[in-house]
PDB file of N, CA and C in Angstrom:
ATOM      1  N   UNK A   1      28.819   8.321 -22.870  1.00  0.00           N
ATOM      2  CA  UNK A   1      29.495   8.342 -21.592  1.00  0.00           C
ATOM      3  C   UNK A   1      29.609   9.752 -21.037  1.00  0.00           C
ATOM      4  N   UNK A   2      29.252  10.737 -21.593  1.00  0.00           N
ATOM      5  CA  UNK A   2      29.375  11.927 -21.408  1.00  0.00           C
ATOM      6  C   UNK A   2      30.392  12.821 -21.985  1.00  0.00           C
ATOM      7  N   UNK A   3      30.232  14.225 -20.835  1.00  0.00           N
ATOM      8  CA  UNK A   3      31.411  15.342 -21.603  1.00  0.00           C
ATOM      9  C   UNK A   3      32.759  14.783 -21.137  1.00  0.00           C
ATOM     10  N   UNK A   4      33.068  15.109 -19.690  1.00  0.00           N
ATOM     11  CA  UNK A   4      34.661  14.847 -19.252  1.00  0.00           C
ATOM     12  C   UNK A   4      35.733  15.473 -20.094  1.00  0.00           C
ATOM     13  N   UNK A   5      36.889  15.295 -19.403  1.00  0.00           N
ATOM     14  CA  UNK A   5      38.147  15.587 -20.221  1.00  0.00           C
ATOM     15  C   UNK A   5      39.155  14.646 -20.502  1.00  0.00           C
ATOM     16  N   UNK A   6      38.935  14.716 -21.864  1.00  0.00           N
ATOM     17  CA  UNK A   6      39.762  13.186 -23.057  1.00  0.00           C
ATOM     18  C   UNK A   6      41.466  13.494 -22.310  1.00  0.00           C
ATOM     19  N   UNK A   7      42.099  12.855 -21.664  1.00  0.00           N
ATOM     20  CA  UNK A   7      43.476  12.570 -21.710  1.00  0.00           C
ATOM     21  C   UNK A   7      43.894  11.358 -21.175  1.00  0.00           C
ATOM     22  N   UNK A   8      44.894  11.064 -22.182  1.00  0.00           N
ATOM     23  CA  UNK A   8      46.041   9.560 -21.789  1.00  0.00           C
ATOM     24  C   UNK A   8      46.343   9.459 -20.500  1.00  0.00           C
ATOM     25  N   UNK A   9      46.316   8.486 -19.684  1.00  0.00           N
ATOM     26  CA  UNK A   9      46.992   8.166 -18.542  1.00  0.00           C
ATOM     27  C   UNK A   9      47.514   6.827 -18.665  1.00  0.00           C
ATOM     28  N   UNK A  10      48.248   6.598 -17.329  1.00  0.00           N
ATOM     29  CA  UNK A  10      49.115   5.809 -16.928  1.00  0.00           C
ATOM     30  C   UNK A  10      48.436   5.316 -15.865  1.00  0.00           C
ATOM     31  N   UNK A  11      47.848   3.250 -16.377  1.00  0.00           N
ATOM     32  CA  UNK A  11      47.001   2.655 -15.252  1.00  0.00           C
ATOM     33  C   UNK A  11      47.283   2.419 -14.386  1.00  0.00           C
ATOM     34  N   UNK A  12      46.785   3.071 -12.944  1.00  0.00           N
ATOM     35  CA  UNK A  12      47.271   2.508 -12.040  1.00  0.00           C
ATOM     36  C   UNK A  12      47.566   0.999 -11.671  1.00  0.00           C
ATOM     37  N   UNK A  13      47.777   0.183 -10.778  1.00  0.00           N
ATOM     38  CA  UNK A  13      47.913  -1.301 -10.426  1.00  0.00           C
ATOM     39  C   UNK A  13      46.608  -1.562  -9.703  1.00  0.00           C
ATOM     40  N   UNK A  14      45.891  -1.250  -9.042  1.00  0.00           N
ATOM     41  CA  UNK A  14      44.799  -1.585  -8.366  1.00  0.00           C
ATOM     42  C   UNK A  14      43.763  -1.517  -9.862  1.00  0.00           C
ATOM     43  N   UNK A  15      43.886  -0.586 -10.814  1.00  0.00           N
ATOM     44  CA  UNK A  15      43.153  -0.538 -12.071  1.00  0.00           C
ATOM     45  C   UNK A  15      42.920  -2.153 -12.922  1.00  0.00           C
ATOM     46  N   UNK A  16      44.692  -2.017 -13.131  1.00  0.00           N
ATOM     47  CA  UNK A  16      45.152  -3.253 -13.870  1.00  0.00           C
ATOM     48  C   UNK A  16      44.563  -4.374 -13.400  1.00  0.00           C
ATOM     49  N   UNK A  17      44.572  -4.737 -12.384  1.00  0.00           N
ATOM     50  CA  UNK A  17      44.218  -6.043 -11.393  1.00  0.00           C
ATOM     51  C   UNK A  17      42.615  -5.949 -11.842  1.00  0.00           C
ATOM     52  N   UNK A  18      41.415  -4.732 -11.936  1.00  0.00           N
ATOM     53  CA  UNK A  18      40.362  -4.695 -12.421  1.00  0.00           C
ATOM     54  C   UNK A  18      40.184  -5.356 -13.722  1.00  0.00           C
ATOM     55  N   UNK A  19      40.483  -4.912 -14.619  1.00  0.00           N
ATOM     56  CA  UNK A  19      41.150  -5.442 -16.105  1.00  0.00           C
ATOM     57  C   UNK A  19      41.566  -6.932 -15.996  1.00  0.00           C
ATOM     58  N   UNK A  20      42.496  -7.231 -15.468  1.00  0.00           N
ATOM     59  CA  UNK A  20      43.176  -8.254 -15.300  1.00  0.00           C
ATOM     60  C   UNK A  20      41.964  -9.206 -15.507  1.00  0.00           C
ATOM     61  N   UNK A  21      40.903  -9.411 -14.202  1.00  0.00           N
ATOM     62  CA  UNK A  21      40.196  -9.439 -13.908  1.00  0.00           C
ATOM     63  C   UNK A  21      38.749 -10.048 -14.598  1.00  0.00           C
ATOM     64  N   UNK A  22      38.657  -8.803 -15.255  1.00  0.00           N
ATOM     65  CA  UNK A  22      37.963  -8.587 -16.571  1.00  0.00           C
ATOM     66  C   UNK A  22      38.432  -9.845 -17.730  1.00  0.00           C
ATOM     67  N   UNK A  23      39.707  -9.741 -18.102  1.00  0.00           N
ATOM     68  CA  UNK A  23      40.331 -10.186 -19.134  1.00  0.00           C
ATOM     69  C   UNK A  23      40.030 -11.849 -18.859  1.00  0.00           C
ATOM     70  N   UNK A  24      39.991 -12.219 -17.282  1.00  0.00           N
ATOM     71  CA  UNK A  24      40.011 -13.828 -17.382  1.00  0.00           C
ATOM     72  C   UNK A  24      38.634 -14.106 -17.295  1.00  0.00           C
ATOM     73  N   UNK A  25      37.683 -13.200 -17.111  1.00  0.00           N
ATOM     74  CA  UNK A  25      35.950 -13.690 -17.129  1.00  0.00           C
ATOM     75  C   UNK A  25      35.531 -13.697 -18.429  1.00  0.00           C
ATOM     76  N   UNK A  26      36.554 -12.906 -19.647  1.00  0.00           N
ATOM     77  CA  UNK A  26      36.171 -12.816 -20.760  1.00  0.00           C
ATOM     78  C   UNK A  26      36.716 -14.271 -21.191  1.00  0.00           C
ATOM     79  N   UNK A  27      38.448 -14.311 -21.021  1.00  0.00           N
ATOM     80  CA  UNK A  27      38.514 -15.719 -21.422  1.00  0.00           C
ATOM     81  C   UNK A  27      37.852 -16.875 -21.253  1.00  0.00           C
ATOM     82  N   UNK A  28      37.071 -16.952 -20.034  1.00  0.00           N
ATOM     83  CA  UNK A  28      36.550 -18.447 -19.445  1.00  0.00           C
ATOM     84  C   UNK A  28      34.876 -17.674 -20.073  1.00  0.00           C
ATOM     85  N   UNK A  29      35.090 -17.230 -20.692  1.00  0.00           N
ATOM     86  CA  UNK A  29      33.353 -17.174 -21.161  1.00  0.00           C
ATOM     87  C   UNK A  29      32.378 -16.937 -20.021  1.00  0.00           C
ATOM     88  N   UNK A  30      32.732 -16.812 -18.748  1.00  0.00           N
ATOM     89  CA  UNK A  30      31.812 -16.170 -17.597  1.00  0.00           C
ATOM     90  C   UNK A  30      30.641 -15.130 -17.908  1.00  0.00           C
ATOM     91  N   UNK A  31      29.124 -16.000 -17.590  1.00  0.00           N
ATOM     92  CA  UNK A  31      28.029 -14.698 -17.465  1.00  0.00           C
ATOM     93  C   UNK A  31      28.594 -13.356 -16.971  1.00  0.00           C
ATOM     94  N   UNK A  32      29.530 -12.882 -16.401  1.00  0.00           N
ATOM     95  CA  UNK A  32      29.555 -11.852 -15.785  1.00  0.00           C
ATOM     96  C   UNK A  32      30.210 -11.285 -17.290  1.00  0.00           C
ATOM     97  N   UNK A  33      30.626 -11.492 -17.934  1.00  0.00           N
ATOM     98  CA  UNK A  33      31.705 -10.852 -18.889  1.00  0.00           C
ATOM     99  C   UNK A  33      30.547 -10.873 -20.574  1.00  0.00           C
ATOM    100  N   UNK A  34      29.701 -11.778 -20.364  1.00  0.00           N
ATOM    101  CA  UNK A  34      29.104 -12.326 -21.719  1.00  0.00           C
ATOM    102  C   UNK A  34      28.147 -11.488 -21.528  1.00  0.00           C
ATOM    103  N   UNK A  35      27.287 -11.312 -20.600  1.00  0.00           N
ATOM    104  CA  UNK A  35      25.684 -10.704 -20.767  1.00  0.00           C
ATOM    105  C   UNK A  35      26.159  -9.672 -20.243  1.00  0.00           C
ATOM    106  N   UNK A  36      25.050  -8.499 -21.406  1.00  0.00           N
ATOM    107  CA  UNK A  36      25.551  -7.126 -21.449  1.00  0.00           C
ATOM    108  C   UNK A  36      25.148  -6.410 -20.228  1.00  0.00           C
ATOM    109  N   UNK A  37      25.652  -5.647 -19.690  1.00  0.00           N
ATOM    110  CA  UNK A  37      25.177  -4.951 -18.246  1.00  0.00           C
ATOM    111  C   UNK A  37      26.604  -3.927 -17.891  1.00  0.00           C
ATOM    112  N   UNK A  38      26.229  -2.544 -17.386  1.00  0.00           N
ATOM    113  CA  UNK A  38      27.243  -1.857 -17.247  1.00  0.00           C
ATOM    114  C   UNK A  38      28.183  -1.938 -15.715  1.00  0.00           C
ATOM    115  N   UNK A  39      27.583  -2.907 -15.295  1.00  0.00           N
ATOM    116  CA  UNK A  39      28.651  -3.023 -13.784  1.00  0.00           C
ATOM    117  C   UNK A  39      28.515  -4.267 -12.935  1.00  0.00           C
ATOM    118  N   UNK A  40      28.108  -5.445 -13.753  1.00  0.00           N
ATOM    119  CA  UNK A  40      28.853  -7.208 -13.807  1.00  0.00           C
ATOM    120  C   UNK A  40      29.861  -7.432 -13.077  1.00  0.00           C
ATOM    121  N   UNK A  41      30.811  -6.625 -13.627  1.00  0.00           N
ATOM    122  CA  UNK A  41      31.979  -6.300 -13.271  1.00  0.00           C
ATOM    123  C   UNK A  41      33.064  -5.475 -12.238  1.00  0.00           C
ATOM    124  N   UNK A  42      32.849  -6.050 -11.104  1.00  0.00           N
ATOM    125  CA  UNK A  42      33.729  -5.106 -10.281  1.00  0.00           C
ATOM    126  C   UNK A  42      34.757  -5.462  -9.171  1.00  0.00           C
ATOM    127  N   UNK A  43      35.588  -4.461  -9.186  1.00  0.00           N
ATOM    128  CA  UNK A  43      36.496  -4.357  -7.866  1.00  0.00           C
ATOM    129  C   UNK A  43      36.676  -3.661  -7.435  1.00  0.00           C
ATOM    130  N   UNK A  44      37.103  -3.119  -6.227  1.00  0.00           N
ATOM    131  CA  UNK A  44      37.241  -1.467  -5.802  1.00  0.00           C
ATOM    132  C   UNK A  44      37.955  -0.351  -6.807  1.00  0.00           C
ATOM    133  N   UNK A  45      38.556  -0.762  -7.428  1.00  0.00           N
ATOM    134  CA  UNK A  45      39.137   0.023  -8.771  1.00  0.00           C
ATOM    135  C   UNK A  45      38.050   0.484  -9.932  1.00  0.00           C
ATOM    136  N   UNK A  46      36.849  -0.014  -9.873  1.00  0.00           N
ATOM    137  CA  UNK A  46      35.677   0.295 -10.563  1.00  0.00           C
ATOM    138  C   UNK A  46      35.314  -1.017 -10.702  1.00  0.00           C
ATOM    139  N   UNK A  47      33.811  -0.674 -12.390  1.00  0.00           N
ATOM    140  CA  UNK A  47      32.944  -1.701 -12.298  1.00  0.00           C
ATOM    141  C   UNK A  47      32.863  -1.261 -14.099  1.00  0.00           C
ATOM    142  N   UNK A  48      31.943  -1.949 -14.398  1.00  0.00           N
ATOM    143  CA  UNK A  48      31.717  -1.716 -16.362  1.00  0.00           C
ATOM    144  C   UNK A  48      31.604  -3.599 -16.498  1.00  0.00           C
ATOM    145  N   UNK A  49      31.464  -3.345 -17.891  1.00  0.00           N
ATOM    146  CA  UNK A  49      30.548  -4.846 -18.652  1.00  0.00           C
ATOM    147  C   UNK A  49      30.337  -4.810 -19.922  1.00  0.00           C
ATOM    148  N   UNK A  50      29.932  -5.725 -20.354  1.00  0.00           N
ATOM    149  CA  UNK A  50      30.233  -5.551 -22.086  1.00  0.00           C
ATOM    150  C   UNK A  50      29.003  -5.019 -22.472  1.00  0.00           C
ATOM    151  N   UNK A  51      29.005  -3.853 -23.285  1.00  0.00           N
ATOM    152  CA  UNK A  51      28.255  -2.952 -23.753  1.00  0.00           C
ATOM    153  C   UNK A  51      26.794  -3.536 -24.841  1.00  0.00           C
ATOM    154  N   UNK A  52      25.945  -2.934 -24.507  1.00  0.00           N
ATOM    155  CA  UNK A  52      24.544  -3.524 -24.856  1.00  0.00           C
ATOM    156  C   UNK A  52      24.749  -3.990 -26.306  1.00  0.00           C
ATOM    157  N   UNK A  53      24.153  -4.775 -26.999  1.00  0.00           N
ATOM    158  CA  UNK A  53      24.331  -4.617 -28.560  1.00  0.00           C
ATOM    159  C   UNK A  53      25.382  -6.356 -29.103  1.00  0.00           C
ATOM    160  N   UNK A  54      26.246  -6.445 -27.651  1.00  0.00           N
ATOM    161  CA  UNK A  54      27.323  -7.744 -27.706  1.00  0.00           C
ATOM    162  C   UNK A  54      28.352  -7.600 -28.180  1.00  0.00           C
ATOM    163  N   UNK A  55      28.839  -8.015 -29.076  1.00  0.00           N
ATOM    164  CA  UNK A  55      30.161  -7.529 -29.529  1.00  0.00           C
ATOM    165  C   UNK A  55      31.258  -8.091 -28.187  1.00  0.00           C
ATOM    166  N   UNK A  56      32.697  -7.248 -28.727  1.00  0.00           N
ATOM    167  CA  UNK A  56      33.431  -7.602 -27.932  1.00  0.00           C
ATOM    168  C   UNK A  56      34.109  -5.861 -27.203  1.00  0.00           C
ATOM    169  N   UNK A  57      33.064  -5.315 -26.868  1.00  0.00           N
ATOM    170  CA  UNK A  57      33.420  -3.658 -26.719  1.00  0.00           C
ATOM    171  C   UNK A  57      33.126  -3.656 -25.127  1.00  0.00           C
ATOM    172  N   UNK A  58      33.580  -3.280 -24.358  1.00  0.00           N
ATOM    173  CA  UNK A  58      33.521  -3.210 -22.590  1.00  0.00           C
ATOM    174  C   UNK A  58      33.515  -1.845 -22.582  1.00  0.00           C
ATOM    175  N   UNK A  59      32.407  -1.165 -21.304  1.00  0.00           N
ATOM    176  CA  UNK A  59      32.889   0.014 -21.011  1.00  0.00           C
ATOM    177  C   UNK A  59      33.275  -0.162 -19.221  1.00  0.00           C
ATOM    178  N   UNK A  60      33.468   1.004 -18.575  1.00  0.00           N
ATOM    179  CA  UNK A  60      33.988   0.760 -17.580  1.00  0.00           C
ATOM    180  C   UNK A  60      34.125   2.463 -16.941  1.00  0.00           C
ATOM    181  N   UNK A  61      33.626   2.120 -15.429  1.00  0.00           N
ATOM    182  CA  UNK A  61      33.878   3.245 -15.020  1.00  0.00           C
ATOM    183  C   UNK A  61      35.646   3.163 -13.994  1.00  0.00           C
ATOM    184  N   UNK A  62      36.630   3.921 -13.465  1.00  0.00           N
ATOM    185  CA  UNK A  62      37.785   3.619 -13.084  1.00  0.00           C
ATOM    186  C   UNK A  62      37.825   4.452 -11.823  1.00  0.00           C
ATOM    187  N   UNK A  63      37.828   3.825 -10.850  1.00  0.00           N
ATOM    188  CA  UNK A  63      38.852   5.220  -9.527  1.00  0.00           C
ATOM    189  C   UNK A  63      39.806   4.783  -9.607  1.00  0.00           C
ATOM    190  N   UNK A  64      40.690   6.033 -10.021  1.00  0.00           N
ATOM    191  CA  UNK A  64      42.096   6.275 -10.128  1.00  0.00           C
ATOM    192  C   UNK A  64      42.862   6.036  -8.863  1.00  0.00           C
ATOM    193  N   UNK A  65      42.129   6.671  -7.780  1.00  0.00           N
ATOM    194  CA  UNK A  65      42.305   7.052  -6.799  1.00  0.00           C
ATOM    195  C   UNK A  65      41.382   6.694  -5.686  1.00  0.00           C
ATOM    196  N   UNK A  66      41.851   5.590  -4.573  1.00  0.00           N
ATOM    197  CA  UNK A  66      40.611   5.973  -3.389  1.00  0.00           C
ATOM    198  C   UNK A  66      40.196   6.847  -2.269  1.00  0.00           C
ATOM    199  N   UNK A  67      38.900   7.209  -2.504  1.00  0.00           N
ATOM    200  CA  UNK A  67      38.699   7.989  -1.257  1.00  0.00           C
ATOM    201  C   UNK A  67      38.816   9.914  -2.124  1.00  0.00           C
ATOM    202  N   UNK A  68      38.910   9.474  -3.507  1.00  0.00           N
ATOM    203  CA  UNK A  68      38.998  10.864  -4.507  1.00  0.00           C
ATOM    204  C   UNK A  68      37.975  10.937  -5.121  1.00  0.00           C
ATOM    205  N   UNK A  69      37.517  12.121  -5.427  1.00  0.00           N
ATOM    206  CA  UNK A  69      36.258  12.312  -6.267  1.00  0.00           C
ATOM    207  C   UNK A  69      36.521  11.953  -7.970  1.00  0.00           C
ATOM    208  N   UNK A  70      38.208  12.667  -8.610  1.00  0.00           N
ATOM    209  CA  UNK A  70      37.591  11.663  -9.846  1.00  0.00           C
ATOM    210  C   UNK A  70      37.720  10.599 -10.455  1.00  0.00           C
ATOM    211  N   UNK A  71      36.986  10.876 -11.397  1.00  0.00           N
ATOM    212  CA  UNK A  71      36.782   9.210 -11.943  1.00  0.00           C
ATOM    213  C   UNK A  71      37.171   9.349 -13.641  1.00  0.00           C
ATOM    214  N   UNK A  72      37.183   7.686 -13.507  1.00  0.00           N
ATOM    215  CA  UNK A  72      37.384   7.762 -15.692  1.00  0.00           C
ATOM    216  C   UNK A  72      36.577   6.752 -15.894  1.00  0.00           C
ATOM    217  N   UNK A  73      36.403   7.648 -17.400  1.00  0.00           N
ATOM    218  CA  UNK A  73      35.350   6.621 -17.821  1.00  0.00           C
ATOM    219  C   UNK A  73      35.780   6.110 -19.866  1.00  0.00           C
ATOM    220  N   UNK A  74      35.811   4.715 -19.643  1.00  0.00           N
ATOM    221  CA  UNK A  74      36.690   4.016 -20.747  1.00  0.00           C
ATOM    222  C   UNK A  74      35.915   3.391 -21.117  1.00  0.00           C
ATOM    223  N   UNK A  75      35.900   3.392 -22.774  1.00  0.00           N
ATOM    224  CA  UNK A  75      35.540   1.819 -23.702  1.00  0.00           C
ATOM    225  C   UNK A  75      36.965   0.993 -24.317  1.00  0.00           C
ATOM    226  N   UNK A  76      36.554  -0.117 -24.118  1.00  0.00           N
ATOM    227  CA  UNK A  76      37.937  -1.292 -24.632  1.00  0.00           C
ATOM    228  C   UNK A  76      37.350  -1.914 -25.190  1.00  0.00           C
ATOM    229  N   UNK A  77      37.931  -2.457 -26.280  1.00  0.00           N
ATOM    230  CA  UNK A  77      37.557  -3.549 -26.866  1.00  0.00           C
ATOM    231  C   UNK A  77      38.397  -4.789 -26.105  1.00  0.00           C
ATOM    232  N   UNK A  78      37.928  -6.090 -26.372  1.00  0.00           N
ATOM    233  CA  UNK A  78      38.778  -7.466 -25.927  1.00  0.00           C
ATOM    234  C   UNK A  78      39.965  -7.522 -25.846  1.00  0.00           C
ATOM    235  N   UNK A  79      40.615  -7.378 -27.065  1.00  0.00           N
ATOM    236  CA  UNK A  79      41.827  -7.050 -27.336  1.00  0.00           C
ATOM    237  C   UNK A  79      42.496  -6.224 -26.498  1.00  0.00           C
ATOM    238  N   UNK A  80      42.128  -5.097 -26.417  1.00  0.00           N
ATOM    239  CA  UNK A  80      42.931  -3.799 -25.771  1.00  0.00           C
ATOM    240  C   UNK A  80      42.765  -4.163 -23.929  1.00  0.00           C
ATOM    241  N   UNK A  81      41.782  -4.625 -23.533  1.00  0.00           N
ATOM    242  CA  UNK A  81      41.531  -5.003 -22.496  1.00  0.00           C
ATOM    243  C   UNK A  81      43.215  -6.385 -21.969  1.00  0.00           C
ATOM    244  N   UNK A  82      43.240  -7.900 -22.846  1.00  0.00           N
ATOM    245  CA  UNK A  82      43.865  -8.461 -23.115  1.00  0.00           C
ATOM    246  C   UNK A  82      45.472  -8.177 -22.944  1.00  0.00           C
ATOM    247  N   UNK A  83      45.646  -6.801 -24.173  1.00  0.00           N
ATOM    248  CA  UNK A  83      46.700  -6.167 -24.187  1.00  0.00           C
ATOM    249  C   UNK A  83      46.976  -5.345 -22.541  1.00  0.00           C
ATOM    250  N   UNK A  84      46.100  -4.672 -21.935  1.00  0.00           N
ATOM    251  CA  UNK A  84      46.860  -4.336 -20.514  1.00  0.00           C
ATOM    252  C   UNK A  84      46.803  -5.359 -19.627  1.00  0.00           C
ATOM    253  N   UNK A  85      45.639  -6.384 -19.725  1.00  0.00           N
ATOM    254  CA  UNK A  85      46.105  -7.481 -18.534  1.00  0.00           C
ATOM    255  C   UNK A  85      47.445  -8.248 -18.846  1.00  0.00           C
ATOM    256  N   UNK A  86      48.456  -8.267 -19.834  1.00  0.00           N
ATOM    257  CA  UNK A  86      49.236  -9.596 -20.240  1.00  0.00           C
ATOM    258  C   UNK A  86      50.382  -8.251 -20.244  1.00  0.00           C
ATOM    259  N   UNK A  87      50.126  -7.486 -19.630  1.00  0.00           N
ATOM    260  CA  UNK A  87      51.389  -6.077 -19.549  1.00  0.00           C
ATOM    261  C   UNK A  87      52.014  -5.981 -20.654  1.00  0.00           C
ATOM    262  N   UNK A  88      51.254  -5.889 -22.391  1.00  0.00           N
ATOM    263  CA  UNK A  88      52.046  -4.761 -23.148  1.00  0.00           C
ATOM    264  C   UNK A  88      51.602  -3.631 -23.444  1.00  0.00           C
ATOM    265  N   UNK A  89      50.426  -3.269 -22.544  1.00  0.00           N
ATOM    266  CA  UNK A  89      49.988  -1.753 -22.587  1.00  0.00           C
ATOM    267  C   UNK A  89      49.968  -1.292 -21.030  1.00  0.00           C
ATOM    268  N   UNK A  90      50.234   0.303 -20.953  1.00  0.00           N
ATOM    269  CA  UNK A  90      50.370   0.622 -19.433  1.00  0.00           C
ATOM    270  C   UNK A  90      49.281   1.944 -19.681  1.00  0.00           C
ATOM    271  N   UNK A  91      48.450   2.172 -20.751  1.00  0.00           N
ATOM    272  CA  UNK A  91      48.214   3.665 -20.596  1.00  0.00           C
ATOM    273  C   UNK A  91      46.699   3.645 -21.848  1.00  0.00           C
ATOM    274  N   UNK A  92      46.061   4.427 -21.271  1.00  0.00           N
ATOM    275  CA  UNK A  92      44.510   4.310 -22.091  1.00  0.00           C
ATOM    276  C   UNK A  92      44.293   6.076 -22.124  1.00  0.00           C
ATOM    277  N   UNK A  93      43.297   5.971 -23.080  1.00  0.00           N
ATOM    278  CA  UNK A  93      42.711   7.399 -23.051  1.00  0.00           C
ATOM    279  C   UNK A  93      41.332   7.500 -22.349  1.00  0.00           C
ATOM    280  N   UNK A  94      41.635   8.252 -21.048  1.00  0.00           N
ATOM    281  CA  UNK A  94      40.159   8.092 -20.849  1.00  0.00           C
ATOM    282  C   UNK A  94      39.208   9.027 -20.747  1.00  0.00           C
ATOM    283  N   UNK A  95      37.785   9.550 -20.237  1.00  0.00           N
ATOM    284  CA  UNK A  95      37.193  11.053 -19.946  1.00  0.00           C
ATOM    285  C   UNK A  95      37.395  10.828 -18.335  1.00  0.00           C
ATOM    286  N   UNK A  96      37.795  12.233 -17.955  1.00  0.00           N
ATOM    287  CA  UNK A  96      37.643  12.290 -16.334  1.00  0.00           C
ATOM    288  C   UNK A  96      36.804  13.170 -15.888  1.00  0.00           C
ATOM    289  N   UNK A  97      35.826  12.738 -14.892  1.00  0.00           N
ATOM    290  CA  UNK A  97      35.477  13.666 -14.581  1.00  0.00           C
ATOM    291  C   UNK A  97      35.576  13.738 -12.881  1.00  0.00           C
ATOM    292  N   UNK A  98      35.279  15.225 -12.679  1.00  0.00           N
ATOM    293  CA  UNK A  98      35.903  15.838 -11.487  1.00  0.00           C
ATOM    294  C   UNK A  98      34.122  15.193 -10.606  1.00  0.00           C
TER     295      UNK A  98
END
């Protein structure tokens, strides 16, 4: 995914709703969530897809911000994905870049 700079944040709500998102195409077994491809997946909050190889690992690119140059860039597994759509996680580590 590249260099960027590794720090924790706090997901925005337009993010979450991405995720969210994510989390129910994974549950209902949806082509968009099953076959590997890096941007299946999108809403104006970003795009990402489950990572080549299968598994249950998603990556994902994020605007934090619209109409801002940066961006994050995240891998989740199912679970962790799961865990911020059902709100007991608010915060990921991600790379940003400018």
């Amino acid at each position: 995914m590249g260099e960027g700079v590794k720090k924790s944040v706090t997901l925005p709500a337009h993010v979450v709703e991405l995720l969210q998102h994510a989390n129910d195409l994974i549950g209902s077994e949806d082509d968009l969530a099953t076959i590997p491809s890096d941007d299946l997946i999108q809403t104006e909050a970003g795009y990402g897809g489950l990572d080549r190889g299968g598994g249950n690992q998603y990556s994902f690119v994020l605007f934090p911000e619209q109409g801002t140059k940066p961006r994050w860039e995240v891998t989740l597994l199912a679970d962790e994905i799961d865990e911020i759509a059902s709100g007991f996680r608010d915060s990921i580590v991600v790379r940003e870049f400018s």
